[in-house]
PDB file of N, CA and C in Angstrom:
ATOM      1  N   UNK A   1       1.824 -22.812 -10.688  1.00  0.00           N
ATOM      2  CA  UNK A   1       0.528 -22.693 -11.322  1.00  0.00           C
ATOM      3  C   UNK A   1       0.717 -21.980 -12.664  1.00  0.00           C
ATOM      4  N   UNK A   2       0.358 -22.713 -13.702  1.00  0.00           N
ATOM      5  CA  UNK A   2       0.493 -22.174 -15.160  1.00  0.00           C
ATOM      6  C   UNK A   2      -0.680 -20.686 -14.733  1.00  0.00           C
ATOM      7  N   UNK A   3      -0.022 -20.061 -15.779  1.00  0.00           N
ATOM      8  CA  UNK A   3      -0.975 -18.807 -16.113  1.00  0.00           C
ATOM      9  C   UNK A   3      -2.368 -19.179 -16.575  1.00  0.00           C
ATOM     10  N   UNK A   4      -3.136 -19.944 -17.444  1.00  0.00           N
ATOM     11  CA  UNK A   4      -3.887 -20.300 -17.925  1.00  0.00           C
ATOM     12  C   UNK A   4      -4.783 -20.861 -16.618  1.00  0.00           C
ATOM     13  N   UNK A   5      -4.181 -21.727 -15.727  1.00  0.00           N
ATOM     14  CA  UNK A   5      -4.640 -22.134 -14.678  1.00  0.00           C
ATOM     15  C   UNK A   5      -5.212 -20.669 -13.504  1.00  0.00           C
ATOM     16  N   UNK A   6      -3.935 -20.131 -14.019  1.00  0.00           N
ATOM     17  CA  UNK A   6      -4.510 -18.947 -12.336  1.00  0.00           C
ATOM     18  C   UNK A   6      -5.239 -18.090 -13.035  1.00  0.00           C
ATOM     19  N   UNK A   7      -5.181 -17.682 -14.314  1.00  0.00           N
ATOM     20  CA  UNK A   7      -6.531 -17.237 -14.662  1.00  0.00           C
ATOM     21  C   UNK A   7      -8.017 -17.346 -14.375  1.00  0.00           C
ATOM     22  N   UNK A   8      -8.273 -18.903 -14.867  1.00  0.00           N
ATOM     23  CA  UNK A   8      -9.018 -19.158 -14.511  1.00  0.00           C
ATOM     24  C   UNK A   8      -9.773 -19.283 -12.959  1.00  0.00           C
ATOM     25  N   UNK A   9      -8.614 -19.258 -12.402  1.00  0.00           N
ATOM     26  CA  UNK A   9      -8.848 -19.671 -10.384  1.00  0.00           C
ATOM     27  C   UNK A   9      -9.754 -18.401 -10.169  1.00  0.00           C
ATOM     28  N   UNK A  10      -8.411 -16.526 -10.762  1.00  0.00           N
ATOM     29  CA  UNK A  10      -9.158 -15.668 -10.682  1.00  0.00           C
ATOM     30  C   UNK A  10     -10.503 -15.545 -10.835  1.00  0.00           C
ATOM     31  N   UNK A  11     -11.092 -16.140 -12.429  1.00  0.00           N
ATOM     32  CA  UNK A  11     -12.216 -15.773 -13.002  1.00  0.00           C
ATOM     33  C   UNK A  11     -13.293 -16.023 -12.263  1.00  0.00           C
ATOM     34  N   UNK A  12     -13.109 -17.485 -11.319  1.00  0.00           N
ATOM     35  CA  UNK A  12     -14.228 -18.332 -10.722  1.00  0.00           C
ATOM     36  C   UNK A  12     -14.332 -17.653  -9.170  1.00  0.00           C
ATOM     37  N   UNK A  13     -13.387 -16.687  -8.976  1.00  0.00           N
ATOM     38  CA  UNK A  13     -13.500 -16.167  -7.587  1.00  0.00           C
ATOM     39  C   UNK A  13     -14.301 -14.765  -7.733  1.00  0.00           C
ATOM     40  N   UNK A  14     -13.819 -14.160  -8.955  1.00  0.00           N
ATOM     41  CA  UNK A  14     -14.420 -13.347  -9.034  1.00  0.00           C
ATOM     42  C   UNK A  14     -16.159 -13.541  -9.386  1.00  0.00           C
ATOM     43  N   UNK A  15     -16.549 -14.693  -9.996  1.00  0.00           N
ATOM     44  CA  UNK A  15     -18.015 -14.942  -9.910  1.00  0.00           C
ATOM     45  C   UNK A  15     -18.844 -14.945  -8.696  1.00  0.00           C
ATOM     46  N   UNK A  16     -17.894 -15.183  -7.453  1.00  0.00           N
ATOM     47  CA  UNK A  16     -18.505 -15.578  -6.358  1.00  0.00           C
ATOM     48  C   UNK A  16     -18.610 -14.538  -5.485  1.00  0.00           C
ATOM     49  N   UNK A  17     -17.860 -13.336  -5.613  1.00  0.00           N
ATOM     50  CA  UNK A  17     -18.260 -12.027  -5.339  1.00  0.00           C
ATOM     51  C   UNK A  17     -20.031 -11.441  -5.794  1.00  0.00           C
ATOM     52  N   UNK A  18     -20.112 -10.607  -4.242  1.00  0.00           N
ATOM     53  CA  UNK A  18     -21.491  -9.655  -4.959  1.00  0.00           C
ATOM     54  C   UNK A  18     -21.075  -8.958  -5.247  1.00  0.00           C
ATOM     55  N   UNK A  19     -22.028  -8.116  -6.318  1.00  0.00           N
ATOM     56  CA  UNK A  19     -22.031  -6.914  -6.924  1.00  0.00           C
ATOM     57  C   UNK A  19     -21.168  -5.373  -5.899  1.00  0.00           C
ATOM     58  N   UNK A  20     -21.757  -5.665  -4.758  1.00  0.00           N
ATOM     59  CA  UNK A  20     -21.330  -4.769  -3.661  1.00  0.00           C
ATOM     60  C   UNK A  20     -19.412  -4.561  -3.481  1.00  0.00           C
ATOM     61  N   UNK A  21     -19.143  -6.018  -3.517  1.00  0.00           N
ATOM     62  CA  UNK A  21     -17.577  -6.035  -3.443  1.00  0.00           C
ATOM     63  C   UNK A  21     -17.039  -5.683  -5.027  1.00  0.00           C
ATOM     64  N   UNK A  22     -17.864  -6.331  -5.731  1.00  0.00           N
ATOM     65  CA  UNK A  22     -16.806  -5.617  -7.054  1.00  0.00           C
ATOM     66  C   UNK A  22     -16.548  -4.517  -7.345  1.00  0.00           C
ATOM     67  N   UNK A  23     -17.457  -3.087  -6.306  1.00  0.00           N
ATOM     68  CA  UNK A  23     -16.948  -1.847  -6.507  1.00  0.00           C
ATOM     69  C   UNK A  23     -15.777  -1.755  -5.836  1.00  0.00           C
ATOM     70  N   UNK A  24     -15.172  -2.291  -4.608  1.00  0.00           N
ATOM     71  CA  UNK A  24     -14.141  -2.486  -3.806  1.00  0.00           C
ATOM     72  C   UNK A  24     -13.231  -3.111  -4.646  1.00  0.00           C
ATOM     73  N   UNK A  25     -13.354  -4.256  -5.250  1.00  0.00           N
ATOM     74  CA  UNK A  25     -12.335  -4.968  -5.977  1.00  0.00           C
ATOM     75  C   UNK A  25     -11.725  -4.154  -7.412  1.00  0.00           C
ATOM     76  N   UNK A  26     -13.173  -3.607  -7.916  1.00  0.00           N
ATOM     77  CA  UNK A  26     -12.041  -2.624  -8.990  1.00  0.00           C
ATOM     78  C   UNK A  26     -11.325  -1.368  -8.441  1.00  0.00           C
ATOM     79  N   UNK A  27     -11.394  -0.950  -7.226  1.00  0.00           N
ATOM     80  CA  UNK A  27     -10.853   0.260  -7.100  1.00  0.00           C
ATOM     81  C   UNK A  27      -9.745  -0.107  -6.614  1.00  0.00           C
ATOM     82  N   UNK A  28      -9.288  -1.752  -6.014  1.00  0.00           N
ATOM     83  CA  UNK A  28      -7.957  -1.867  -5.580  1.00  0.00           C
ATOM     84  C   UNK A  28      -7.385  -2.764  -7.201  1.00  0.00           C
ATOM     85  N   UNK A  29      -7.530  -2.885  -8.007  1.00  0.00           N
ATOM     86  CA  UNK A  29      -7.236  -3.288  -8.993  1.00  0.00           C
ATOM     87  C   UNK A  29      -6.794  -1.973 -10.131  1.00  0.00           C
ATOM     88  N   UNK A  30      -7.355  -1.131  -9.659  1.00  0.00           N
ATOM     89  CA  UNK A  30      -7.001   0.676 -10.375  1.00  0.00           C
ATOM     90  C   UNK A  30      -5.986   0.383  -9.930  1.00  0.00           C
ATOM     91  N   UNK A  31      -5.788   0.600  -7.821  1.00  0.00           N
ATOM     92  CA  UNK A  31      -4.770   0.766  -7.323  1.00  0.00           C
ATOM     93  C   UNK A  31      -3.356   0.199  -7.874  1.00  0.00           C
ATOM     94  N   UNK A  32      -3.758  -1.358  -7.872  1.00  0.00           N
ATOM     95  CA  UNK A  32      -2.527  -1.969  -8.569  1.00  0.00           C
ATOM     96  C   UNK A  32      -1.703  -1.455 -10.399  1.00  0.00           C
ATOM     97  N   UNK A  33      -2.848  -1.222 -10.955  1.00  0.00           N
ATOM     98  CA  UNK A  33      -2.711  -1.115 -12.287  1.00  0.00           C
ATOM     99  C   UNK A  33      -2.098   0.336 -12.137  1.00  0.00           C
ATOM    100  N   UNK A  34      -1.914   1.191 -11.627  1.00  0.00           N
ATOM    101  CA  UNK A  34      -1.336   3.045 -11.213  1.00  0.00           C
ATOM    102  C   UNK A  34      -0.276   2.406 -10.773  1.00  0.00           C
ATOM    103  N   UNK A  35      -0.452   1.763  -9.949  1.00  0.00           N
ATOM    104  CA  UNK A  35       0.556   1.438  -8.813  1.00  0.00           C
ATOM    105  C   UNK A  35       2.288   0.627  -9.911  1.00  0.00           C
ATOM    106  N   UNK A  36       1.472  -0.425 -10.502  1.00  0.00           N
ATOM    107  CA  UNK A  36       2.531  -0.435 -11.789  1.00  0.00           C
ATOM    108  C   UNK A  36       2.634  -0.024 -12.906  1.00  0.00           C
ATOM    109  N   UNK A  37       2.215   0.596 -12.932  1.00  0.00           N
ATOM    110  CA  UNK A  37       2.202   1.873 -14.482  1.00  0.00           C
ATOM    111  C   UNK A  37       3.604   3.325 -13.962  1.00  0.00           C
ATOM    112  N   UNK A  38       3.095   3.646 -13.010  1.00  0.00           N
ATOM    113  CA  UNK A  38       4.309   4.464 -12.467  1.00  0.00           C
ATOM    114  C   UNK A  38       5.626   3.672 -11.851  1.00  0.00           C
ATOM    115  N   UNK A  39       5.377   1.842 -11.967  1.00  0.00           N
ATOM    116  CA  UNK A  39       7.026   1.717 -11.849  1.00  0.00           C
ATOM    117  C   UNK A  39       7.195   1.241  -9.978  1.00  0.00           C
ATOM    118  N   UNK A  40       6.372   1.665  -9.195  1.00  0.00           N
ATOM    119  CA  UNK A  40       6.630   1.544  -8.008  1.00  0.00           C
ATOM    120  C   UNK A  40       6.605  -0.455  -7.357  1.00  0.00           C
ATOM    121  N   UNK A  41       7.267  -0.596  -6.992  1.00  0.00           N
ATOM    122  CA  UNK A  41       7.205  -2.317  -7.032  1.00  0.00           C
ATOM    123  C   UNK A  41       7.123  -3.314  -8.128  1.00  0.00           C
ATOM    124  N   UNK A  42       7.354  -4.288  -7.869  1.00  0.00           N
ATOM    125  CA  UNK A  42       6.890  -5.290  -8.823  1.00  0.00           C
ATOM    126  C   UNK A  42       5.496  -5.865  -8.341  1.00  0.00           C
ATOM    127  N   UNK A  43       4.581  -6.181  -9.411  1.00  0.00           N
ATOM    128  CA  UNK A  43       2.991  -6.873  -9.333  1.00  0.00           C
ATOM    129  C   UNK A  43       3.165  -7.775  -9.148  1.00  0.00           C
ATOM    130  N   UNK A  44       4.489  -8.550 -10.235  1.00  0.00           N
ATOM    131  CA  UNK A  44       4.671 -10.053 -10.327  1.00  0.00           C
ATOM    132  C   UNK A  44       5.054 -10.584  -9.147  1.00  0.00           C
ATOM    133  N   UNK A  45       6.036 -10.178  -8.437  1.00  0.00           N
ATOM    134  CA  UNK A  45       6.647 -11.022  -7.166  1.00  0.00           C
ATOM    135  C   UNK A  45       5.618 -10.126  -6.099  1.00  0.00           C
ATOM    136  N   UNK A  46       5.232  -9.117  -6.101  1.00  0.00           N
ATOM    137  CA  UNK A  46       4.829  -8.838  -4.815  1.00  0.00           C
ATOM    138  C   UNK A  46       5.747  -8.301  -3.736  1.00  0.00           C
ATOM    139  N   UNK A  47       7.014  -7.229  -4.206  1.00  0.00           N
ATOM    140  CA  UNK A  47       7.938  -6.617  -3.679  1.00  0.00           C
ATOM    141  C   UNK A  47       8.325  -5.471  -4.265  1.00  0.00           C
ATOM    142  N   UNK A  48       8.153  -4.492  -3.290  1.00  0.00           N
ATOM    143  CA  UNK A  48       8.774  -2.915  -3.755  1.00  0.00           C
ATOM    144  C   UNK A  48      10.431  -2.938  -3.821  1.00  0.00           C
ATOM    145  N   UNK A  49      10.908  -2.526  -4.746  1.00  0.00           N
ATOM    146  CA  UNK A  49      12.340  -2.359  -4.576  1.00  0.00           C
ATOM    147  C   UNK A  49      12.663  -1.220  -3.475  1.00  0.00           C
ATOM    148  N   UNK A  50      13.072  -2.015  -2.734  1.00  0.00           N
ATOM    149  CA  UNK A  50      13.670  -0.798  -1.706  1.00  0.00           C
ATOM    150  C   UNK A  50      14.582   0.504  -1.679  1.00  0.00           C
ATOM    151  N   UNK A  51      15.443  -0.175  -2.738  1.00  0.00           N
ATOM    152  CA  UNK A  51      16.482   0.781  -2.795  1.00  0.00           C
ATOM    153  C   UNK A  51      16.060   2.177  -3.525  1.00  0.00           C
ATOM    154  N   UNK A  52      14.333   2.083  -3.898  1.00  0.00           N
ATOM    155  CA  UNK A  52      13.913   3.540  -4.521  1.00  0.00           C
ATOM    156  C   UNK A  52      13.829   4.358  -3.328  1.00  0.00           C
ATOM    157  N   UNK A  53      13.637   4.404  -2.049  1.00  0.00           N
ATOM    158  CA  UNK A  53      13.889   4.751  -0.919  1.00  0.00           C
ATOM    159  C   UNK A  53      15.059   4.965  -0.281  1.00  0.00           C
ATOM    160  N   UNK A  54      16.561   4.088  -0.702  1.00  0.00           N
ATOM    161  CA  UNK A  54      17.269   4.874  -0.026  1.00  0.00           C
ATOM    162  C   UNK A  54      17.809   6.106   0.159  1.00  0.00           C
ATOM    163  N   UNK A  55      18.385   6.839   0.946  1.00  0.00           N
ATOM    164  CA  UNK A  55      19.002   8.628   0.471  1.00  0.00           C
ATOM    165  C   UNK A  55      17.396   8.965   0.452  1.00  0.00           C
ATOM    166  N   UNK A  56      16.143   8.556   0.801  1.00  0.00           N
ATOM    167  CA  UNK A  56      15.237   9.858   0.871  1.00  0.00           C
ATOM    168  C   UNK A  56      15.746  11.297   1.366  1.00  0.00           C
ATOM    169  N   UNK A  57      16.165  10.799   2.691  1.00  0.00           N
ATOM    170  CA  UNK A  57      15.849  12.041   3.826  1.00  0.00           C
ATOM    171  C   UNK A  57      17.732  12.426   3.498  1.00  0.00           C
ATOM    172  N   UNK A  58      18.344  12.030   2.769  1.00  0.00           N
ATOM    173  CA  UNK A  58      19.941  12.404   3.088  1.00  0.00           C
ATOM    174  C   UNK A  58      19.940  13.691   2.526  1.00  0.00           C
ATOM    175  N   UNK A  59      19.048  14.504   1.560  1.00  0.00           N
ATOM    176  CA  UNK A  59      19.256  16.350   1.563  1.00  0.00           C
ATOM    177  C   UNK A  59      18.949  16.912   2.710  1.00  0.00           C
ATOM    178  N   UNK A  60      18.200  16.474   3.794  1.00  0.00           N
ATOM    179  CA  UNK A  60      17.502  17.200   4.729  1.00  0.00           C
ATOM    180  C   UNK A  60      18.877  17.362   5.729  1.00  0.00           C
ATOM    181  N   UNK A  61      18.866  18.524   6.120  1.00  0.00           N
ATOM    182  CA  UNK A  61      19.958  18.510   7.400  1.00  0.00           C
ATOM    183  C   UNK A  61      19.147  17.943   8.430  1.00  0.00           C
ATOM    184  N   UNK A  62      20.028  17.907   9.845  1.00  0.00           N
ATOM    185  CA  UNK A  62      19.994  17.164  11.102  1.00  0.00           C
ATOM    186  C   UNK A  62      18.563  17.489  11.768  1.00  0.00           C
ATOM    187  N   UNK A  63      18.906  18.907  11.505  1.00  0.00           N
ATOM    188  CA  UNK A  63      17.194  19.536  12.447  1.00  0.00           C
ATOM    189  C   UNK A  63      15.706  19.608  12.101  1.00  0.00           C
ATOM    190  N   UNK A  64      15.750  19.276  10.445  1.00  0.00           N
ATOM    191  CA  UNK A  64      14.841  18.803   9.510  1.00  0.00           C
ATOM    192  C   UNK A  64      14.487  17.171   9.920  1.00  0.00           C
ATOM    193  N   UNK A  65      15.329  16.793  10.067  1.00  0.00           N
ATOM    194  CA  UNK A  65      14.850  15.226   9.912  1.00  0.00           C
ATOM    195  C   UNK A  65      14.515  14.899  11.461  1.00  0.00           C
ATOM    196  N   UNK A  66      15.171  15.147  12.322  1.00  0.00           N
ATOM    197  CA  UNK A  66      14.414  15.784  13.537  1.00  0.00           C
ATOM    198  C   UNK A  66      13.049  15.946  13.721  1.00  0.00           C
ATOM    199  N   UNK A  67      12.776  16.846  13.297  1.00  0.00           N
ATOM    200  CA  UNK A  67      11.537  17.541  13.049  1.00  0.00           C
ATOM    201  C   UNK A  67      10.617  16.706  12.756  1.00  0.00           C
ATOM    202  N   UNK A  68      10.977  16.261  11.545  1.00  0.00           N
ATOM    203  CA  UNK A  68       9.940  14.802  11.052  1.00  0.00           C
ATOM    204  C   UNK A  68       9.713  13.863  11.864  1.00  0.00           C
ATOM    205  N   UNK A  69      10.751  13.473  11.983  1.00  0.00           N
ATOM    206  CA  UNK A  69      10.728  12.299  12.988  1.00  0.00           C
ATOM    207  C   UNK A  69       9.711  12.470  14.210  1.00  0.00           C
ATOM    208  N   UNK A  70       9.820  13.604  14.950  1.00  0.00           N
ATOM    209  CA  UNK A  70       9.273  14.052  16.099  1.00  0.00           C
ATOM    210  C   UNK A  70       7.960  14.499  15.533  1.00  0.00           C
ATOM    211  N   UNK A  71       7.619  14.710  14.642  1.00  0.00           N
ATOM    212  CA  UNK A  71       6.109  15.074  13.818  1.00  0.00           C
ATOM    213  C   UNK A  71       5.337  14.009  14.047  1.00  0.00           C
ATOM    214  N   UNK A  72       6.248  13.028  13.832  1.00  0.00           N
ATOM    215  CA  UNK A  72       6.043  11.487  12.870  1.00  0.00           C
ATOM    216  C   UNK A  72       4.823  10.945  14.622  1.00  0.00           C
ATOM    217  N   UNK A  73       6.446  10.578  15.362  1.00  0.00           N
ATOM    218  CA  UNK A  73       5.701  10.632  16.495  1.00  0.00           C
ATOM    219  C   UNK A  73       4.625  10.962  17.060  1.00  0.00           C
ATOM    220  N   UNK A  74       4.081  12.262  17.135  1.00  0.00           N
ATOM    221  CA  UNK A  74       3.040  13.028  17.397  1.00  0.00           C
ATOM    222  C   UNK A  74       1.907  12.784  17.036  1.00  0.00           C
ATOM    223  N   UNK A  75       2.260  12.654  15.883  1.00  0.00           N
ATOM    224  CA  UNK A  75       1.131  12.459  14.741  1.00  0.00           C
ATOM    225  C   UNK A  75       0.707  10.627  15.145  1.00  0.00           C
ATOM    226  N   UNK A  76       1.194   9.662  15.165  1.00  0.00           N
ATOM    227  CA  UNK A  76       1.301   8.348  15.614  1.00  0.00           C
ATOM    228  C   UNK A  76       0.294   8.235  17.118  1.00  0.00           C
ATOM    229  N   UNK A  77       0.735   9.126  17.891  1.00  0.00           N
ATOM    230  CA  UNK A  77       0.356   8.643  19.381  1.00  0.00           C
ATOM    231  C   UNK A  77      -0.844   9.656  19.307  1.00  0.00           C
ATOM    232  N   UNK A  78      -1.193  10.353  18.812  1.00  0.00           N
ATOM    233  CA  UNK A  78      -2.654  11.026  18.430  1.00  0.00           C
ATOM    234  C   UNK A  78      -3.760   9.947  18.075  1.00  0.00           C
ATOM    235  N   UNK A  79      -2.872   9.460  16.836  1.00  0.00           N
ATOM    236  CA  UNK A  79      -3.794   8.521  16.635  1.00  0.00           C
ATOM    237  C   UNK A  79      -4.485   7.510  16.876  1.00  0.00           C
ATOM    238  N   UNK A  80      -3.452   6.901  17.923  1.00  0.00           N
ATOM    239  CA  UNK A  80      -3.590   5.440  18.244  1.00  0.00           C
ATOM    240  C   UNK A  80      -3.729   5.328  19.671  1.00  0.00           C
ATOM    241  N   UNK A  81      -2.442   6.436  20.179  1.00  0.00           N
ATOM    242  CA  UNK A  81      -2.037   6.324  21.692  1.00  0.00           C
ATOM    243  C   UNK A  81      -3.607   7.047  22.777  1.00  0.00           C
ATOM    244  N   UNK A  82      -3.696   7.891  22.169  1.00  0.00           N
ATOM    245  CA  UNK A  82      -4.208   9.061  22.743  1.00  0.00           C
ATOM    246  C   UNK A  82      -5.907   9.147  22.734  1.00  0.00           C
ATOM    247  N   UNK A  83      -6.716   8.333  21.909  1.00  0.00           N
ATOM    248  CA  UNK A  83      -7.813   8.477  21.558  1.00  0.00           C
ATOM    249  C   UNK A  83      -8.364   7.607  22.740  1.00  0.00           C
ATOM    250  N   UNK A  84      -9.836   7.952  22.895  1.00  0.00           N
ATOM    251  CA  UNK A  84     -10.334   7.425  24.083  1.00  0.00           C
ATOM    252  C   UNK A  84     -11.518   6.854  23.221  1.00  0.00           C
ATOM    253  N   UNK A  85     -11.685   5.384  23.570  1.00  0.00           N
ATOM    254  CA  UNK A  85     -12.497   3.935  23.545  1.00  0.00           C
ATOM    255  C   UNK A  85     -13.555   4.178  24.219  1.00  0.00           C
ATOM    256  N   UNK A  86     -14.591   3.686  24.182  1.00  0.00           N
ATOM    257  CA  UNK A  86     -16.048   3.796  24.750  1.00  0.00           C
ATOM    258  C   UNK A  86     -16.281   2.016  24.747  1.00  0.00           C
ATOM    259  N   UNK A  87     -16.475   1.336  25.945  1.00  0.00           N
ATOM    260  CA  UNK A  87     -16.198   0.018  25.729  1.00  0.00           C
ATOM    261  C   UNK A  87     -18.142  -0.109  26.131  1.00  0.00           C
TER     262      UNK A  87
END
């Protein structure tokens, strides 16, 4: 799809939005526009480079990353595991 073309696809989708969603649509369009201004992924393909992530956790010693991990957990099954449904 030429650029000129997906422009336009955009323009006509965005007409068909209400007013209500275009406050939603510009605030994830901030998102994107921050989001590549600081560099994090590419917009164009639609892929974070991974390798800005590798070696995060490799300063942390053994019992640190531990820790997280087991946080991580906690924090996970609180959220999801643990909460009680009202059917």
């Amino acid at each position: 799809m030429s650029e000129a073309v997906l422009y336009q696809s955009v323009l006509q989708k965005l007409g068909q939005l209400s007013p209500q969603k275009l406050v939603e649509l510009d605030a994830f369009l901030a998102f994107l526009v921050q989001k590549q201004n600081k560099g994090i992924g590419s917009i164009a393909n639609g892929t974070a480079p991974l390798d800005q992530y590798f070696g995060a956790w490799e300063d942390w010693d053994d019992d640190e990353f531990q820790s997280f991990l087991k946080h991580t957990t906690e924090v996970r099954n609180d959220l999801f595991f643990m909460r009680e449904v009202d059917l």
